[in-house]
N, C-alpha and C. Protein backbone atom coordinates (compact mmCIF):
# COMPACT_ATOMS: atom_id res chain seq x y z
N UNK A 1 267.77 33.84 -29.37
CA UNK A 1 269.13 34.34 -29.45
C UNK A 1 269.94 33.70 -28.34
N UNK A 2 271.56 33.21 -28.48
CA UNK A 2 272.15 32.94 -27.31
C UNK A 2 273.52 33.39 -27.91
N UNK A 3 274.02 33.71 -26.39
CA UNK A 3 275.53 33.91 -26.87
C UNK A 3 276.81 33.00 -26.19
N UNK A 4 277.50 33.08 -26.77
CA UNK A 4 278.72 32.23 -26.74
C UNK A 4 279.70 32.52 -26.34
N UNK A 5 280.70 32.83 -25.68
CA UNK A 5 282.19 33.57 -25.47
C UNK A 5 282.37 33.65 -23.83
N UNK A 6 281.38 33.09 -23.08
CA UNK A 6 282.02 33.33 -22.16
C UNK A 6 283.09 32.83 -21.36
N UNK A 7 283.61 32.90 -20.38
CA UNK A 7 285.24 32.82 -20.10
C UNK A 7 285.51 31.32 -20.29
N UNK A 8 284.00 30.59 -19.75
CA UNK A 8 284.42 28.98 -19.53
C UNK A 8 283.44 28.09 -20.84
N UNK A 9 283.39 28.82 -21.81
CA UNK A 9 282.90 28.30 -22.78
C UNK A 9 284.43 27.13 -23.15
N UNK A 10 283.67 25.92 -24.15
CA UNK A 10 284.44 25.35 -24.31
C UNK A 10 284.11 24.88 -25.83
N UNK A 11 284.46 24.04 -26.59
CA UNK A 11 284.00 23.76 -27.99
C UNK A 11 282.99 22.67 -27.39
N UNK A 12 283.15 21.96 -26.56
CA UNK A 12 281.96 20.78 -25.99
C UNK A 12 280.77 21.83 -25.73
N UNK A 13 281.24 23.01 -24.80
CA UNK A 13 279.88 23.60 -24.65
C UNK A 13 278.77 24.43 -25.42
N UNK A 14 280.08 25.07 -26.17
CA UNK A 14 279.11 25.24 -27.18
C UNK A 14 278.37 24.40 -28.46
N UNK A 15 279.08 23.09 -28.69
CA UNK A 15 278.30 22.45 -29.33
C UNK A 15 276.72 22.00 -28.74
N UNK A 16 276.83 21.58 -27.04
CA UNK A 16 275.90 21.09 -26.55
C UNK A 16 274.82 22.53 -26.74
N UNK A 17 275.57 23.74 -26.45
CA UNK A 17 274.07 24.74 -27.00
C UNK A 17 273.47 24.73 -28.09
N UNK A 18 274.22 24.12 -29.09
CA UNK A 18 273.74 23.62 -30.71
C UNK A 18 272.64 23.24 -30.53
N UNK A 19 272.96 21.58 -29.83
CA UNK A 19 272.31 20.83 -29.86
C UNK A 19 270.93 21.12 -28.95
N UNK A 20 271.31 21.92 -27.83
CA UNK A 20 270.04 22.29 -27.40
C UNK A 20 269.10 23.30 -28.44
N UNK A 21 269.62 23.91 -28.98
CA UNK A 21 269.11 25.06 -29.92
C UNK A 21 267.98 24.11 -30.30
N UNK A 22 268.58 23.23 -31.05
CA UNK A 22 268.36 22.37 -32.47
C UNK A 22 267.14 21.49 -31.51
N UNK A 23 267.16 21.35 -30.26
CA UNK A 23 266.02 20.64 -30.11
C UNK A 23 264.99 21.43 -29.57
N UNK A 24 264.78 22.59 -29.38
CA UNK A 24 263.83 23.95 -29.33
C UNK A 24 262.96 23.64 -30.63
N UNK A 25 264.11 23.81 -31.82
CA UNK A 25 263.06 23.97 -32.98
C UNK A 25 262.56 25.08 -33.63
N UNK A 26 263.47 26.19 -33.26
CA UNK A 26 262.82 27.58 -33.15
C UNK A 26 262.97 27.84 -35.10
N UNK A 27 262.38 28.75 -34.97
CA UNK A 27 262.22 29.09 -36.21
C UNK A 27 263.49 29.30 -36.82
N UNK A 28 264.21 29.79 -36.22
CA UNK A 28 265.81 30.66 -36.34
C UNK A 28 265.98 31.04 -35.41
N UNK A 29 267.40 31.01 -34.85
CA UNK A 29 268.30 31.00 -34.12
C UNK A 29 269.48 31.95 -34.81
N UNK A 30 270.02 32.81 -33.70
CA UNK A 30 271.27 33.54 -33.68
C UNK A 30 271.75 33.65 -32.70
N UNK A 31 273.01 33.50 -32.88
CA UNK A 31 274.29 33.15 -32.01
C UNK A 31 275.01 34.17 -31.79
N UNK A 32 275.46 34.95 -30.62
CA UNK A 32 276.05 36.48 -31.08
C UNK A 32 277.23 36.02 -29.77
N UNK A 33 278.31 36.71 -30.19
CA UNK A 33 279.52 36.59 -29.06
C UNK A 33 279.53 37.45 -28.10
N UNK A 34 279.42 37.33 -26.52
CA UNK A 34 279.72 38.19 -25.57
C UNK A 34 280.80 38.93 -26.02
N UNK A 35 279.89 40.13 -25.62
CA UNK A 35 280.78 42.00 -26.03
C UNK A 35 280.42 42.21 -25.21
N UNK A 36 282.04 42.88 -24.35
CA UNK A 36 281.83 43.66 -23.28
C UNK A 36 281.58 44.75 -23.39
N UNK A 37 280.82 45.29 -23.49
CA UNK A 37 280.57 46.75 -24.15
C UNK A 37 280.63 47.75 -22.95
N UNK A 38 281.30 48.61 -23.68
CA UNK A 38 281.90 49.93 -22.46
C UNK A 38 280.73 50.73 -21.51
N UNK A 39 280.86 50.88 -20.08
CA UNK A 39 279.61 51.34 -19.34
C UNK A 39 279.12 50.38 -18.52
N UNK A 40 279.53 48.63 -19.31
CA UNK A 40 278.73 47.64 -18.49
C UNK A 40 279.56 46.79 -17.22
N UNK A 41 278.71 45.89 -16.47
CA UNK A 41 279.69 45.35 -15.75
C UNK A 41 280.84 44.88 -15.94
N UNK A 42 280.04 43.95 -17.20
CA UNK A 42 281.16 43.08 -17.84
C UNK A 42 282.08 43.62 -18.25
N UNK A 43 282.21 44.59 -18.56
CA UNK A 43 283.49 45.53 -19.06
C UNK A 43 284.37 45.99 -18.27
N UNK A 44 283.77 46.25 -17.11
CA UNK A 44 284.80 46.66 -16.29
C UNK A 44 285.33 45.55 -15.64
N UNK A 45 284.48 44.31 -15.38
CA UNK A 45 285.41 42.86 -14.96
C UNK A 45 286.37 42.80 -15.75
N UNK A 46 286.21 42.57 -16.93
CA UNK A 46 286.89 42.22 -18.14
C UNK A 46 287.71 42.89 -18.06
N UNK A 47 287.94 44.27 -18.10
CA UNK A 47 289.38 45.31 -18.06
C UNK A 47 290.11 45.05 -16.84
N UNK A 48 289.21 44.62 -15.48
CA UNK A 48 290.01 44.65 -14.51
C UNK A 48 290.70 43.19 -14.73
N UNK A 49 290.49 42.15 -15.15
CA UNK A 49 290.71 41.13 -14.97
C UNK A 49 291.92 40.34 -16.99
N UNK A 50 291.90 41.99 -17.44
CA UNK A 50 292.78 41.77 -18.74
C UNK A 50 292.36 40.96 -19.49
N UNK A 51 291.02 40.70 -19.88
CA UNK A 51 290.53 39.78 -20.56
C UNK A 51 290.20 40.55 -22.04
N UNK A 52 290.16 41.88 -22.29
CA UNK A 52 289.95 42.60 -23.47
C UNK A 52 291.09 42.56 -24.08
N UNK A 53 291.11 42.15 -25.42
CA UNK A 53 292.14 42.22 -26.46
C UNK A 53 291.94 43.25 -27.29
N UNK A 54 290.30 43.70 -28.01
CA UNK A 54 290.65 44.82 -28.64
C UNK A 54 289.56 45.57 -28.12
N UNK A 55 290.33 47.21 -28.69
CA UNK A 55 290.01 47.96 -28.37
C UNK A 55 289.39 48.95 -29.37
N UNK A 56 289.50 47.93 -30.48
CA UNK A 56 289.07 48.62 -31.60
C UNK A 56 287.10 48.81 -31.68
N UNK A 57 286.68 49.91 -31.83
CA UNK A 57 285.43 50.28 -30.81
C UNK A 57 284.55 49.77 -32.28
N UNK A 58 284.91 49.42 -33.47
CA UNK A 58 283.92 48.90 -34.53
C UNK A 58 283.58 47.67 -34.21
N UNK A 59 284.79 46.52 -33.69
CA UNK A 59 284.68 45.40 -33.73
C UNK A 59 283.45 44.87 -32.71
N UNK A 60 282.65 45.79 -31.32
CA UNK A 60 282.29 45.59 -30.58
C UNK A 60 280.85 45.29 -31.25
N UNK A 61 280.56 44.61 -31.77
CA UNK A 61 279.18 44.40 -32.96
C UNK A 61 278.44 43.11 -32.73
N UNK A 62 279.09 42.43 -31.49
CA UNK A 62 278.59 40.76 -31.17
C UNK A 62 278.98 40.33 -32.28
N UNK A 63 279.30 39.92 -32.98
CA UNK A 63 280.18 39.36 -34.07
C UNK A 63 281.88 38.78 -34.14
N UNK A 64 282.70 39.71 -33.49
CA UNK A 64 283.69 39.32 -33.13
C UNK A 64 284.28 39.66 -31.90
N UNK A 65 284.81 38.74 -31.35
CA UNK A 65 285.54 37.84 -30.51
C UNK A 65 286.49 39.05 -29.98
N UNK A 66 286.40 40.15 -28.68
CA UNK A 66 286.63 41.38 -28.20
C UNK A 66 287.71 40.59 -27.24
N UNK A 67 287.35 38.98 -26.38
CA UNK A 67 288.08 38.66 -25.17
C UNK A 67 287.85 37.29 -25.45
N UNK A 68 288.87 36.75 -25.25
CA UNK A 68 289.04 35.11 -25.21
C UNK A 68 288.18 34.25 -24.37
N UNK A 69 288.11 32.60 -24.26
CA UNK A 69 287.69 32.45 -23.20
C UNK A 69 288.85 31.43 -22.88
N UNK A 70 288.65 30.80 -21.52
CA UNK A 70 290.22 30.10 -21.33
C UNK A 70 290.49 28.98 -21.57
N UNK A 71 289.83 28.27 -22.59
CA UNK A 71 290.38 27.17 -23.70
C UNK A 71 290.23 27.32 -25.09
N UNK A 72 289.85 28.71 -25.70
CA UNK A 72 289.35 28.64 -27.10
C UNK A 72 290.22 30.13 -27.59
């Protein structure tokens, strides 16, 4: 499993995790998006630092995209 979203992710970087994935070899691979999920550090960085866009408490599923990162 790896995840993707964090602040200084970039489309270069996450391709290069592709490509690292892809040379593991693993059986399967999943990709899940940093969720700041409420209670954790990251959440409270994230709120202190206005990086949460929603607040909608379904979306928090690693699936979609809760806080930007700062080129994507």
């Amino acid at each position: 499993m790896f995840i993707i979203g964090e602040p200084k992710d970039t489309t270069e970087s996450i391709r290069k995790l592709r490509v690292f994935a892809d040379e593991l070899d693993p059986d399967f691979v999943i990709f899940a998006v940093l969720t700041p999920f409420p209670g954790t550090v990251l959440y409270e960085n994230a709120l202190k630092k206005g990086w949460i866009e929603d607040f909608n408490w379904s979306n928090y599923d690693m699936i979609h995209a809760i806080m930007p990162t700062e080129s994507l």
